[in-house]
Protein backbone atom coordinates (compact mmCIF):
# COMPACT_ATOMS: atom_id res chain seq x y z
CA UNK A 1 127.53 67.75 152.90
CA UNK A 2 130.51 69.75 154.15
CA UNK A 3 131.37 73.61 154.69
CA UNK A 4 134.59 74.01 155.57
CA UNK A 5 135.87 71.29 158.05
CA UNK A 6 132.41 71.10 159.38
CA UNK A 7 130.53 67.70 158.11
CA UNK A 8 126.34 68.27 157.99
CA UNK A 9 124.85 65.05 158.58
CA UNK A 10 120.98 65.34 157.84
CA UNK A 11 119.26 62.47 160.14
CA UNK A 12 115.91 60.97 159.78
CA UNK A 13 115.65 61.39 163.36
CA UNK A 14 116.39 64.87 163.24
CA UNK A 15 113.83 68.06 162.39
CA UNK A 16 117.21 69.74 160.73
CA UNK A 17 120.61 69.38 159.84
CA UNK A 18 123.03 68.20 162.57
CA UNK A 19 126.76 69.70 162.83
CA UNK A 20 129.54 67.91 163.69
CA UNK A 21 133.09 70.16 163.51
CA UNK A 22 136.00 68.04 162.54
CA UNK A 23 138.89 69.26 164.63
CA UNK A 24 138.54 72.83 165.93
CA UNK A 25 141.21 75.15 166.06
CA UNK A 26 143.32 73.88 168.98
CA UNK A 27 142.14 70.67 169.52
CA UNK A 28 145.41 69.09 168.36
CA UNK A 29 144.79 67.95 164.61
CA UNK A 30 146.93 65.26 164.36
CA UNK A 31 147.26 62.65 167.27
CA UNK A 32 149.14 59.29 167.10
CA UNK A 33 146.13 57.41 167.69
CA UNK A 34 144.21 58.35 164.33
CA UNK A 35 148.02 58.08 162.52
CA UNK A 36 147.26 61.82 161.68
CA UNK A 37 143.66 61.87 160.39
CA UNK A 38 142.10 64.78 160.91
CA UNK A 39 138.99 62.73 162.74
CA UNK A 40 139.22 61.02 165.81
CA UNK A 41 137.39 58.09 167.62
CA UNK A 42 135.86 60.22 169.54
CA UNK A 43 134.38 62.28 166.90
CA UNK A 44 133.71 59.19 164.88
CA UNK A 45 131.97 57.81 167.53
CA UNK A 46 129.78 60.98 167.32
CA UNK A 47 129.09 61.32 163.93
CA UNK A 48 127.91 57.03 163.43
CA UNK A 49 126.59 56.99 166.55
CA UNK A 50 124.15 53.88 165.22
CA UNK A 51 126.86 52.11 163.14
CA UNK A 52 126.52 48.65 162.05
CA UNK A 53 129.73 46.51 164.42
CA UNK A 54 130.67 45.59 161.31
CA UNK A 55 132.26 49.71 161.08
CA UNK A 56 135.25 50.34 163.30
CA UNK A 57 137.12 53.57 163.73
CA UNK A 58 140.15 51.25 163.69
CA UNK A 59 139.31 49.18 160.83
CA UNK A 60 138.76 52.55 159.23
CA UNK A 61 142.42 53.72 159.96
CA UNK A 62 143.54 50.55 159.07
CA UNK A 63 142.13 51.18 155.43
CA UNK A 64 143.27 54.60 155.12
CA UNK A 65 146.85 53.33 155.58
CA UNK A 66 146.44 51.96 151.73
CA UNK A 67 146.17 55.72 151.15
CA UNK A 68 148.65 57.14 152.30
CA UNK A 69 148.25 60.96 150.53
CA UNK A 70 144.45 60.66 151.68
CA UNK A 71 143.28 64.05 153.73
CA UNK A 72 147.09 64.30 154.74
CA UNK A 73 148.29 66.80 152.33
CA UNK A 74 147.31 70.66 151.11
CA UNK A 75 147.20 71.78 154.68
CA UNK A 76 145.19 71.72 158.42
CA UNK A 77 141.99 72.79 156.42
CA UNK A 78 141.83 71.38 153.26
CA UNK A 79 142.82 67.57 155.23
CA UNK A 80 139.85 68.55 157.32
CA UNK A 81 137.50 69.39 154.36
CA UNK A 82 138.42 66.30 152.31
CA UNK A 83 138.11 63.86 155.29
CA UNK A 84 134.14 65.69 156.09
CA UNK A 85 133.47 65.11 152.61
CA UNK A 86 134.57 61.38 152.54
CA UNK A 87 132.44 60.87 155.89
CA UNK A 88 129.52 62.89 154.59
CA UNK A 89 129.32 60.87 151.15
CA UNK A 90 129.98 57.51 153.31
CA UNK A 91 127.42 58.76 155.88
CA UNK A 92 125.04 59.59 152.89
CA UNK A 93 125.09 56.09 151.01
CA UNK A 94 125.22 53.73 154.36
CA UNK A 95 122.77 55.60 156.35
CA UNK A 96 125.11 56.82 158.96
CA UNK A 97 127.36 53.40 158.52
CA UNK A 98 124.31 51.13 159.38
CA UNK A 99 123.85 49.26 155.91
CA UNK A 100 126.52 46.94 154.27
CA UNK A 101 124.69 46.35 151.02
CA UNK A 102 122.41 48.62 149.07
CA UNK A 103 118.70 48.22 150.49
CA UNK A 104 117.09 48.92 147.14
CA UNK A 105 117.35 45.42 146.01
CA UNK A 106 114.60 45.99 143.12
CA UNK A 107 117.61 48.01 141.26
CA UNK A 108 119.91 45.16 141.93
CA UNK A 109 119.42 44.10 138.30
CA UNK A 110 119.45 46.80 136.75
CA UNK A 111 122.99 48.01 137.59
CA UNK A 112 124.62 46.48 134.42
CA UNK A 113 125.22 48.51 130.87
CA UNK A 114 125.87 45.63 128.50
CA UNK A 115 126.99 48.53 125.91
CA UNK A 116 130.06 48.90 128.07
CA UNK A 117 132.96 46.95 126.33
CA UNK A 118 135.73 48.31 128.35
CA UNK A 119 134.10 47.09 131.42
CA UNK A 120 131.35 44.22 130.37
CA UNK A 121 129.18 42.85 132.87
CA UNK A 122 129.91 39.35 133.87
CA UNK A 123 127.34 36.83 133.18
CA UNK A 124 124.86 36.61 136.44
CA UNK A 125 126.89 38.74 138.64
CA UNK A 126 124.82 41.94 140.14
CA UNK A 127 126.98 45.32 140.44
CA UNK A 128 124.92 46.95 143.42
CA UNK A 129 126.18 49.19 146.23
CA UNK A 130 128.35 47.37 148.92
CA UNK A 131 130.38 48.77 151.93
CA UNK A 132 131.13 51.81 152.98
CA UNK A 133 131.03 53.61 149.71
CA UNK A 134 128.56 51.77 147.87
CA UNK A 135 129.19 51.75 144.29
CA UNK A 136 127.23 50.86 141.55
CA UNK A 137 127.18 49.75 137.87
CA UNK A 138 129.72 47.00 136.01
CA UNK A 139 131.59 49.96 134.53
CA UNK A 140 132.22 51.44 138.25
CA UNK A 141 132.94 48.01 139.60
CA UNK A 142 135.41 47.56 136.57
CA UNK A 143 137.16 51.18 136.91
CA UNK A 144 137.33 50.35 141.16
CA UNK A 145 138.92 46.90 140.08
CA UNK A 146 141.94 48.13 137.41
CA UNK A 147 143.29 51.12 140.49
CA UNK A 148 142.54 48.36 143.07
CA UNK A 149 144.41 45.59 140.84
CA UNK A 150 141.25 43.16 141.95
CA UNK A 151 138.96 41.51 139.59
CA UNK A 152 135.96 43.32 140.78
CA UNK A 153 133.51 42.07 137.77
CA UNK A 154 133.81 38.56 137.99
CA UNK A 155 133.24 35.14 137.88
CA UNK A 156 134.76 35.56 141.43
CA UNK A 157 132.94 37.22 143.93
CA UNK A 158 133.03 40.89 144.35
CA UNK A 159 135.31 41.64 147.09
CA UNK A 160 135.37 44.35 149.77
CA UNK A 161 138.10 46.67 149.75
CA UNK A 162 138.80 45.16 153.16
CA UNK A 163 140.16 41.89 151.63
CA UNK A 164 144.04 40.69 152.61
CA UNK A 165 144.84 41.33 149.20
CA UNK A 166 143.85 44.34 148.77
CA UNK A 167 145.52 46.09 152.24
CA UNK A 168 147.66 43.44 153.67
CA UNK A 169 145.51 44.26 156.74
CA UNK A 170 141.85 45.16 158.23
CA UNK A 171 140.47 47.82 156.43
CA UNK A 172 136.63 49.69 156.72
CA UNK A 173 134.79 46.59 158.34
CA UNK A 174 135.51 45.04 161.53
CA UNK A 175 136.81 41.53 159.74
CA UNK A 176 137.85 40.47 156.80
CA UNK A 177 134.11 39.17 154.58
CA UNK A 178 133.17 39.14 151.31
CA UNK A 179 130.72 41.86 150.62
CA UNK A 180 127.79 39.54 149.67
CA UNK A 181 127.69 38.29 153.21
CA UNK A 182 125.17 40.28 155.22
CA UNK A 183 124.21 40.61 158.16
């Protein structure tokens, strides 16, 4: 959860809640390094302290250059609280950036509404969480795919949005993989 530009990261590790402040007051908000994101290496470094290699601060730049309105507009606090929110909800469904693919795999299956007509399930393909925001369901997979402009339901694989296609670039992960590959 966040409060303010302050990002709450509850750890199994941890008896409590731990804190993490995203850019005090005076610590120079934007930088050239993060191309203005209100979170730097350091500070990512911090917060996924355990990350799986294949999450890089740079391959997380990278993607956010698809986007480029993303926690760069509304002002020095409200870029702050929307880029602790994306980390907290990222931090939330990867545990801490450690997991590539939802570890549930008994609700694999079960992620498909066949009364969904706008986005129907393709036959034999499974709609679990992948990456670093881990959606679910054929009808998220098929919203994802139309603002992506990727065929996210199938027959092809379901792609990362780190693919070439999709950013012309690196994006979340450290290489370019198809999100079924594990590791």
């Amino acid at each position: 959860m966040n409060k303010g530009a302050v990002l709450y990261a509850n750890r199994s590790s941890a008896s409590k809640w731990e804190e993490f402040v995203i850019s005090p007051a005076g610590s120079g908000f934007s930088s050239p390094q993060t191309g203005g994101f209100a979170v730097s290496e350091q500070q990512f470094n911090q917060i996924f302290p355990n990350r799986n290699g294949f999450y890089t601060y740079s391959g997380l730049i990278a993607a956010l250059g698809a986007y480029p309105g993303f926690a760069k507009t509304g002002g020095a606090t409200i870029e702050k609280q929307e880029a602790a929110a994306f980390l907290a909800n990222v931090y939330h469904e990867t545990g801490g950036l450690y997991y590539i693919v939802e570890q549930n795999k008994a609700n694999y299956s079960h992620y498909s509404d066949p009364s969904n007509t706008r986005y129907p399930s393709a036959p034999g393909k499974q709609y679990y969480g992948r990456g670093p925001i881990q959606i679910s369901w054929n009808y998220n997979y098929g919203a994802a795919g139309e603002a992506l402009g990727l065929p996210l339901l199938g027959p092809t694989r379901v792609w990362s949005l780190e693919t070439p296609r999709s950013l012309g670039k690196r994006g979340c992960g450290s290489g370019t993989r198809r999100l079924g590959q594990e590791r």
